[in-house]
N, C-alpha and C. Protein backbone atom coordinates (compact mmCIF):
# COMPACT_ATOMS: atom_id res chain seq x y z
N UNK A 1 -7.15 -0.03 -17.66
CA UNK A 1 -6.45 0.83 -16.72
C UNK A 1 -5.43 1.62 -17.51
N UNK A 2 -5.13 3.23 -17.04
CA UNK A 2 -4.21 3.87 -17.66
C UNK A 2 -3.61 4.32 -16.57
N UNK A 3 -2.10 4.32 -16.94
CA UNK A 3 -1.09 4.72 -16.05
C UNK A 3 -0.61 6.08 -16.99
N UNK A 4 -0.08 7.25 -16.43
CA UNK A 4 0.12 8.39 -17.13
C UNK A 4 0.79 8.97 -16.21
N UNK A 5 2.23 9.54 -16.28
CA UNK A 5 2.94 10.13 -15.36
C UNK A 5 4.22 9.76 -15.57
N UNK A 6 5.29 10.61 -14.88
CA UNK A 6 6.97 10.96 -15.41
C UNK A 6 7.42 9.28 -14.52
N UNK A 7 8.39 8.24 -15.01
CA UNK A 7 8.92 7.23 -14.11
C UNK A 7 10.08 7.60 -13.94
N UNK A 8 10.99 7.66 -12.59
CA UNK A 8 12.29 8.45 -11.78
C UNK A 8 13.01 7.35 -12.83
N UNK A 9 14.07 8.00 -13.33
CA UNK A 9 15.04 7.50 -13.78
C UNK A 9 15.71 6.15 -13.35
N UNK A 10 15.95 6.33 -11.95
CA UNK A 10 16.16 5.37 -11.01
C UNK A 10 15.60 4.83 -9.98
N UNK A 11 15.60 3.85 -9.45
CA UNK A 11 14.55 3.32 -8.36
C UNK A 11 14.43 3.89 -7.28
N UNK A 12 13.90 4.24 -6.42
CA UNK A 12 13.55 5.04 -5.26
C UNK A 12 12.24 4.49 -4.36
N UNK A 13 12.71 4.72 -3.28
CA UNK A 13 11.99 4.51 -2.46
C UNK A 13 10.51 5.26 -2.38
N UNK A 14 9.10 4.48 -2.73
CA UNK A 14 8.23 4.87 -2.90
C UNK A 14 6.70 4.49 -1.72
N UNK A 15 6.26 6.02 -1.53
CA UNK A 15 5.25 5.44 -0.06
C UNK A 15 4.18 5.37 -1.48
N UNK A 16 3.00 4.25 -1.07
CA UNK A 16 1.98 4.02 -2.35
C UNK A 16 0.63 4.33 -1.02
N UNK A 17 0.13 4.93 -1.11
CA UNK A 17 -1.05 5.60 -0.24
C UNK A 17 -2.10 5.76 -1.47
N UNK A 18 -2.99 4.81 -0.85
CA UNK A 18 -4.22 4.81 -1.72
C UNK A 18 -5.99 4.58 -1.02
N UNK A 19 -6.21 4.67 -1.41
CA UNK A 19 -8.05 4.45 -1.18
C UNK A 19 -7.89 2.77 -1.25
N UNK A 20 -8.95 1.97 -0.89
CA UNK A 20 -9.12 0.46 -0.88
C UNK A 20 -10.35 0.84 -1.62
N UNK A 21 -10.65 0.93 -2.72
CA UNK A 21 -11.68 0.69 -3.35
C UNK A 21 -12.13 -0.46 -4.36
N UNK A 22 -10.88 -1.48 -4.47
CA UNK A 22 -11.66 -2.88 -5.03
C UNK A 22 -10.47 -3.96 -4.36
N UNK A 23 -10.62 -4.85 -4.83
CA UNK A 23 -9.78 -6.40 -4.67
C UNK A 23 -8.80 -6.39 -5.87
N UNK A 24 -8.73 -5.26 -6.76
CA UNK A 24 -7.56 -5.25 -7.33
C UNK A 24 -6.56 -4.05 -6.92
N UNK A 25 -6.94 -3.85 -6.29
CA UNK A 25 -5.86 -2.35 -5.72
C UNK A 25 -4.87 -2.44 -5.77
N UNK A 26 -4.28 -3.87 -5.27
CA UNK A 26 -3.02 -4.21 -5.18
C UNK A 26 -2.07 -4.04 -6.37
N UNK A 27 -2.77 -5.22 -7.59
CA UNK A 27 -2.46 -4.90 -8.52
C UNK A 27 -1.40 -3.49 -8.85
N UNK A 28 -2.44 -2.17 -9.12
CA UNK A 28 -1.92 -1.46 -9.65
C UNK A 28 -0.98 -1.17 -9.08
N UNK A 29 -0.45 -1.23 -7.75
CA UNK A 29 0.68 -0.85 -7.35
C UNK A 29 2.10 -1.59 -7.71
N UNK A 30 1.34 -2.68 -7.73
CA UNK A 30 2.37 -3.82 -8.89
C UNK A 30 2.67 -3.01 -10.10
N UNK A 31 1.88 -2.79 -10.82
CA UNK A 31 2.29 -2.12 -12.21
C UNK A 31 2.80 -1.08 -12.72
N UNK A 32 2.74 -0.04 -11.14
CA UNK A 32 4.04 0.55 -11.10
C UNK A 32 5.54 0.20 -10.65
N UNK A 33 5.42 -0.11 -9.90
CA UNK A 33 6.93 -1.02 -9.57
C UNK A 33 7.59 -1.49 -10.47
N UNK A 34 6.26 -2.69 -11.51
CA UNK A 34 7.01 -2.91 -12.84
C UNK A 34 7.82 -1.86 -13.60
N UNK A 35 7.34 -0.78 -14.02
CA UNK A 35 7.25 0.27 -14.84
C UNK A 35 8.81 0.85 -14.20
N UNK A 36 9.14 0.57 -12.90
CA UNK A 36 10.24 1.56 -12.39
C UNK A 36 11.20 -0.30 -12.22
N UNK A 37 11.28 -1.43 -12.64
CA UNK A 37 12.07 -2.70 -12.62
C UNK A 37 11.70 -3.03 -11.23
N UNK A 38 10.88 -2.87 -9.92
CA UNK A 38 11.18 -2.92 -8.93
C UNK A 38 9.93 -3.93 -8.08
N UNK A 39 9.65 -4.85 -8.37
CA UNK A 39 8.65 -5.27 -8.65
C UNK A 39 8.72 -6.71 -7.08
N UNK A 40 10.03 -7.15 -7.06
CA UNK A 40 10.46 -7.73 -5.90
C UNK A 40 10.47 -6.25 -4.83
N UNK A 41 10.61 -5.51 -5.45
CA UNK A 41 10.58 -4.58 -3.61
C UNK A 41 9.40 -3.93 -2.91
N UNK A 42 8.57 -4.56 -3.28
CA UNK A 42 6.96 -4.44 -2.54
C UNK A 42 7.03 -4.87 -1.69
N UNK A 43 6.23 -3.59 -0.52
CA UNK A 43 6.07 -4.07 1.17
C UNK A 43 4.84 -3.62 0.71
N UNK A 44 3.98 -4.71 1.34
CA UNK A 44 2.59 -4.41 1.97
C UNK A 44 2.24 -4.09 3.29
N UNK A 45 1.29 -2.95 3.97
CA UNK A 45 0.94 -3.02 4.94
C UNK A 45 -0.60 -3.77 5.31
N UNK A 46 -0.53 -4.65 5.67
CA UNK A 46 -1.38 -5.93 5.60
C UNK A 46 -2.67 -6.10 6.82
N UNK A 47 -3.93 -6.17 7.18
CA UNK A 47 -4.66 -6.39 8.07
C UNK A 47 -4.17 -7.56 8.23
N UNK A 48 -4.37 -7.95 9.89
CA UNK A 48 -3.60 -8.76 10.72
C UNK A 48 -4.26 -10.56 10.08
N UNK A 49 -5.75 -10.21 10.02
CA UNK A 49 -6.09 -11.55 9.67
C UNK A 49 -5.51 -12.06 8.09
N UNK A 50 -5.16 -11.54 7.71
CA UNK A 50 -4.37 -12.25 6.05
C UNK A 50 -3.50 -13.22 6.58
N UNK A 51 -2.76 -12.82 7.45
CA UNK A 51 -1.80 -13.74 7.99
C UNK A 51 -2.12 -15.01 7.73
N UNK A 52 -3.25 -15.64 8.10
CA UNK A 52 -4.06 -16.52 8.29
C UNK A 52 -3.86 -17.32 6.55
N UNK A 53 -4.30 -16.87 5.88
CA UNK A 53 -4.59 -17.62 4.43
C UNK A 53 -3.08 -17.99 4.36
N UNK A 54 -3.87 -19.45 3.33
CA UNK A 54 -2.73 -20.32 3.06
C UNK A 54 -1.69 -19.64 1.90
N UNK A 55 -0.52 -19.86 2.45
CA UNK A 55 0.61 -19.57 1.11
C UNK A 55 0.65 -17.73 1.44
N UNK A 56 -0.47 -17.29 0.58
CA UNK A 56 -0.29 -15.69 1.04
C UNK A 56 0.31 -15.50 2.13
N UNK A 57 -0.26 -15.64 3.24
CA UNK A 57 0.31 -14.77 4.87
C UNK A 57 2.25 -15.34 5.06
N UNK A 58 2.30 -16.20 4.99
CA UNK A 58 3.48 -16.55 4.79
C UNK A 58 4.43 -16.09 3.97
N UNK A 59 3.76 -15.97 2.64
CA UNK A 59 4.51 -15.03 1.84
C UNK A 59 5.21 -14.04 1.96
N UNK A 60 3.68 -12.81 2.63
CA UNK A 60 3.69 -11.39 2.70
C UNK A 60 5.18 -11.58 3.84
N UNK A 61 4.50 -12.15 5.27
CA UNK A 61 5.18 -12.28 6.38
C UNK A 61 7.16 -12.44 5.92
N UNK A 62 7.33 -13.06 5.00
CA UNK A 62 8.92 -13.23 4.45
C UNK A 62 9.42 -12.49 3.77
N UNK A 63 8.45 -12.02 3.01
CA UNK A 63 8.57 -10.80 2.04
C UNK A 63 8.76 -9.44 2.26
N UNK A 64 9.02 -9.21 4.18
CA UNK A 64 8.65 -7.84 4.35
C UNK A 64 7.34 -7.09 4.86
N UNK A 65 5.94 -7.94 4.40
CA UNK A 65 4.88 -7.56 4.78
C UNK A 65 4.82 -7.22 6.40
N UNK A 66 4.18 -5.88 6.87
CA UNK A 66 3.91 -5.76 8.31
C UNK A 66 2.39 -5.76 8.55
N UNK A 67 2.12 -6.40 9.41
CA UNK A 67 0.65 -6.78 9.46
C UNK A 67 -0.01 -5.85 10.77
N UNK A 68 -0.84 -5.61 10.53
CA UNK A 68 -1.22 -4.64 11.40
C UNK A 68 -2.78 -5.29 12.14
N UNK A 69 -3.16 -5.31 13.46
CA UNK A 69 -4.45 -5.06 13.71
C UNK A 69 -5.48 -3.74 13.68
N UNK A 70 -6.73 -3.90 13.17
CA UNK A 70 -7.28 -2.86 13.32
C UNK A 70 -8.18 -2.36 14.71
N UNK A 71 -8.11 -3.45 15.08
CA UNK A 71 -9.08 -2.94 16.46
C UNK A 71 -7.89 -2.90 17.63
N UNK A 72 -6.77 -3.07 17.44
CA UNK A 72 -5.97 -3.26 18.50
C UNK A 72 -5.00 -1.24 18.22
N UNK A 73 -4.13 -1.23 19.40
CA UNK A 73 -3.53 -0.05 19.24
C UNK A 73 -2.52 0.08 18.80
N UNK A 74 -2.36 1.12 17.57
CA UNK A 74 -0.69 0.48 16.76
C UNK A 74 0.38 0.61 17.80
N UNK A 75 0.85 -0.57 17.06
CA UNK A 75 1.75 -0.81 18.03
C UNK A 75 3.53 -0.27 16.82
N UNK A 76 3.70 1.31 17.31
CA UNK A 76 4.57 1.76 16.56
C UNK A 76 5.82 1.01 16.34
N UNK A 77 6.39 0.64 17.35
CA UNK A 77 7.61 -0.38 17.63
C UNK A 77 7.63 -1.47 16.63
N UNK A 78 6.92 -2.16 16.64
CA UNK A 78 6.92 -3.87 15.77
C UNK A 78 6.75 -3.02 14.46
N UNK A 79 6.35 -2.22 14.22
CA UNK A 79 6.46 -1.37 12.42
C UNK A 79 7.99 -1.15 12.30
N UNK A 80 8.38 -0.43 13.14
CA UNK A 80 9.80 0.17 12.98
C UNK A 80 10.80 -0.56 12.91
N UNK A 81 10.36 -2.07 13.49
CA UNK A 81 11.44 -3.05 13.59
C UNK A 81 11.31 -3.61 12.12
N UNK A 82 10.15 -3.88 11.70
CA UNK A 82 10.02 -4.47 10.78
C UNK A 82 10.74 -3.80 9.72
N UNK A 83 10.60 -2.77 9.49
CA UNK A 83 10.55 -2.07 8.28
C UNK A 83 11.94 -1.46 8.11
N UNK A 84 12.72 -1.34 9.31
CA UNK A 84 14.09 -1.14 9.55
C UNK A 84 14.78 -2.48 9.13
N UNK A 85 14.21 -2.91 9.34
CA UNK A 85 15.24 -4.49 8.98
C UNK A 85 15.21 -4.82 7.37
N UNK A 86 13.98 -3.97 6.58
CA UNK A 86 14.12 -3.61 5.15
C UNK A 86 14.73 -2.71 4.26
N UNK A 87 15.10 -1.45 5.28
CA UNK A 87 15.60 -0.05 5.21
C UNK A 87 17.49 -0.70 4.81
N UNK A 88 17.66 -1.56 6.02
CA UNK A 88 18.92 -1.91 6.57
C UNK A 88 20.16 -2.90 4.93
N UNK A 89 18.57 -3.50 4.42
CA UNK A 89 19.16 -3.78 3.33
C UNK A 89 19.82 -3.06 2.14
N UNK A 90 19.52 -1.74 2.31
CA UNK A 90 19.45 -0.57 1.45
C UNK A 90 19.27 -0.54 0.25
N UNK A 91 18.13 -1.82 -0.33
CA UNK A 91 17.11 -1.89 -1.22
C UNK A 91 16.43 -0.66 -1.32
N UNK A 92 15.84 0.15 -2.53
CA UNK A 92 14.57 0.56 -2.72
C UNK A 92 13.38 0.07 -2.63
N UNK A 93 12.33 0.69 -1.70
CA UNK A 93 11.07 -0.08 -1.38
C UNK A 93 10.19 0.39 -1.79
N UNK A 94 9.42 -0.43 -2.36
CA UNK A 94 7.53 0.23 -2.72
C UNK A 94 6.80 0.02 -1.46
N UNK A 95 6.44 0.86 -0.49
CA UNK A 95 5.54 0.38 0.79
C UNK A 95 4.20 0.93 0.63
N UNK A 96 3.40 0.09 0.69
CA UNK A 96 1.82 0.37 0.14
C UNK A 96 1.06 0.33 1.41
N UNK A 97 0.20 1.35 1.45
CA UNK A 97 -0.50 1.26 2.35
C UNK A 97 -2.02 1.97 2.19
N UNK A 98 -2.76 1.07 2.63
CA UNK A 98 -4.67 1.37 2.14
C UNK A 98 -4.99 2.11 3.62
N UNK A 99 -4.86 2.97 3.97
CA UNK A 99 -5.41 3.19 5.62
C UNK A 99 -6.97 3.30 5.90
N UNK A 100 -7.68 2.85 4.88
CA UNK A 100 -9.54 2.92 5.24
C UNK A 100 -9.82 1.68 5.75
N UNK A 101 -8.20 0.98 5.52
CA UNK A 101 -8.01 -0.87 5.50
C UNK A 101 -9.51 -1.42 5.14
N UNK A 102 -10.23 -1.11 4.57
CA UNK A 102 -11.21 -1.94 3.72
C UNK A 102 -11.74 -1.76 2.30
N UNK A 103 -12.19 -2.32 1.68
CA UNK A 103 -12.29 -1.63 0.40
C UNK A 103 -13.75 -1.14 0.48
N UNK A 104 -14.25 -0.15 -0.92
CA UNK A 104 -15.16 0.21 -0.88
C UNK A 104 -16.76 -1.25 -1.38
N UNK A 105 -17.15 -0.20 -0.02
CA UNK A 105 -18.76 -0.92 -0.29
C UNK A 105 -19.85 -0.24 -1.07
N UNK A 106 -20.56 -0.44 -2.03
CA UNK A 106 -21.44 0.10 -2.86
C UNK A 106 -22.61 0.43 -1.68
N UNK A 107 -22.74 -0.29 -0.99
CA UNK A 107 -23.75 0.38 0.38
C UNK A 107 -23.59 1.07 1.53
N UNK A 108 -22.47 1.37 1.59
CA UNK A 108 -22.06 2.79 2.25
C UNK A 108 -21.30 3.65 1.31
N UNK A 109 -21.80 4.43 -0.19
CA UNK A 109 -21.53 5.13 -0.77
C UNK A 109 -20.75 6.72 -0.09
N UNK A 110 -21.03 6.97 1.55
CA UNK A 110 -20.42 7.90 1.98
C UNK A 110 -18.95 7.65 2.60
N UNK A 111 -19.11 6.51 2.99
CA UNK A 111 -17.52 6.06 3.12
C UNK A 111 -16.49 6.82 1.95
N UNK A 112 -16.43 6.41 0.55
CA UNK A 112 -15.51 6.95 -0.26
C UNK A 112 -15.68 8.40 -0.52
N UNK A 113 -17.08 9.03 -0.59
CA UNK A 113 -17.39 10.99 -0.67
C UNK A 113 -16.41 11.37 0.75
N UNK A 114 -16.37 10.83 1.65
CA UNK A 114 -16.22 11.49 2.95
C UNK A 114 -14.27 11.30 2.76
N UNK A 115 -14.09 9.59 2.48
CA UNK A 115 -12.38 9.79 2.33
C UNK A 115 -12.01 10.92 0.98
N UNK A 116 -12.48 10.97 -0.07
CA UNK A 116 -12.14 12.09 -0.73
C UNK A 116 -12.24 13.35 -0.62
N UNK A 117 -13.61 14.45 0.56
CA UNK A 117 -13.52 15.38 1.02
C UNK A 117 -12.20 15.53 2.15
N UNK A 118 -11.33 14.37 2.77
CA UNK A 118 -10.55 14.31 3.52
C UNK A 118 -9.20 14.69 2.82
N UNK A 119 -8.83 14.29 1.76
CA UNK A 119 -8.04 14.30 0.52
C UNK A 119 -7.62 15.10 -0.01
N UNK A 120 -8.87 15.66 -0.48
CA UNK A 120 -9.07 17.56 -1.24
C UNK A 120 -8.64 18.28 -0.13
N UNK A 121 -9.10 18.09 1.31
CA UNK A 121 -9.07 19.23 2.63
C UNK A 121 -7.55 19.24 3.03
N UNK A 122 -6.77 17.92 3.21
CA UNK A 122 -5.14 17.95 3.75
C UNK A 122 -4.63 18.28 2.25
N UNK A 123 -4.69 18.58 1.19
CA UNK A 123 -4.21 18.35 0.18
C UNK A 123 -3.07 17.68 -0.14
N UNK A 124 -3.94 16.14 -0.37
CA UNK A 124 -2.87 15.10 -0.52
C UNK A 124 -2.46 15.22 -2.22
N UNK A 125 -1.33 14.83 -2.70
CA UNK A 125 -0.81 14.90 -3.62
C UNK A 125 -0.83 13.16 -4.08
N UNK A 126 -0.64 13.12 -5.72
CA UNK A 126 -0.12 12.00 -6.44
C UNK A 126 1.03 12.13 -7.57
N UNK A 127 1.49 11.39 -7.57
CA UNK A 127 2.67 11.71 -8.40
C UNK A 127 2.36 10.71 -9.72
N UNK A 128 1.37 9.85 -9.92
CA UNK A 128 0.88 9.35 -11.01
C UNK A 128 -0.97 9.34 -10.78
N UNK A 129 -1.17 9.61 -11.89
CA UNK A 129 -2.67 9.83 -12.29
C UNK A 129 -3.30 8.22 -12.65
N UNK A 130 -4.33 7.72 -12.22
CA UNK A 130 -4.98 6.48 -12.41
C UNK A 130 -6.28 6.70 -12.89
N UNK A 131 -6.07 6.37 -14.34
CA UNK A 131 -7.67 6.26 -14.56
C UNK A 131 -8.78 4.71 -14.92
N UNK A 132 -9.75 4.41 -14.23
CA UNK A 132 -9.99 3.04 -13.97
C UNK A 132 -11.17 3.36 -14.76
């Protein structure tokens, strides 16, 4: 993995918006945080069933993590509470969020063509380049 791009002098509050394309995704968002000392201030936005696994869900859940359902209707409120009560600390936060909430499947190859024609079309921006 190569990381390539300017790190803010100082810590700042960072939205991490990415594709779910493996079981290490997470990772890299770790390895920026490292890169900026900030490595305790990771929020995950979490599918609801993680909760569930041992040690993890508990973790995330103390740590800040907001867990979300996907078949249910967001429920904007329980985000805002959550995430205000992280704001309130006036910590810098890394808040990561995968919104395809699944990772990529090699057998629906149009899943990831279709989120990247979505990408190019809103012209989403990155402020670090990832090459895997």
């Amino acid at each position: 993995i190569v990381i390539y791009g300017d790190v803010p002098k100082k810590k700042e509050n960072v939205v991490y918006l990415s594709n779910h394309q493996c079981t290490a995704d997470w990772i890299i968002a770790d390895m920026l945080a490292i890169r900026q000392k900030a490595l305790g201030h990771v929020r995950y936005v979490l599918k609801d069933g993680l909760k569930w696994l041992p040690l993890y869900g508990w973790y995330f859940s103390q740590h800040g993590g907001v867990y979300v359902k996907r078949s249910a209707k967001f429920d904007e409120k329980a985000m805002k509470k959550k995430l205000s009560s992280q704001t309130v600390l006036g910590t810098p936060m890394y808040l990561v969020i995968f919104p395809e909430g699944t990772r990529y499947n090699p057998e629906l190859k149009k899943m990831i063509s279709d989120s990247q024609a979505f990408a190019t079309k809103e012209g989403a921006l990155s402020y670090f380049h990832i090459d895997l």
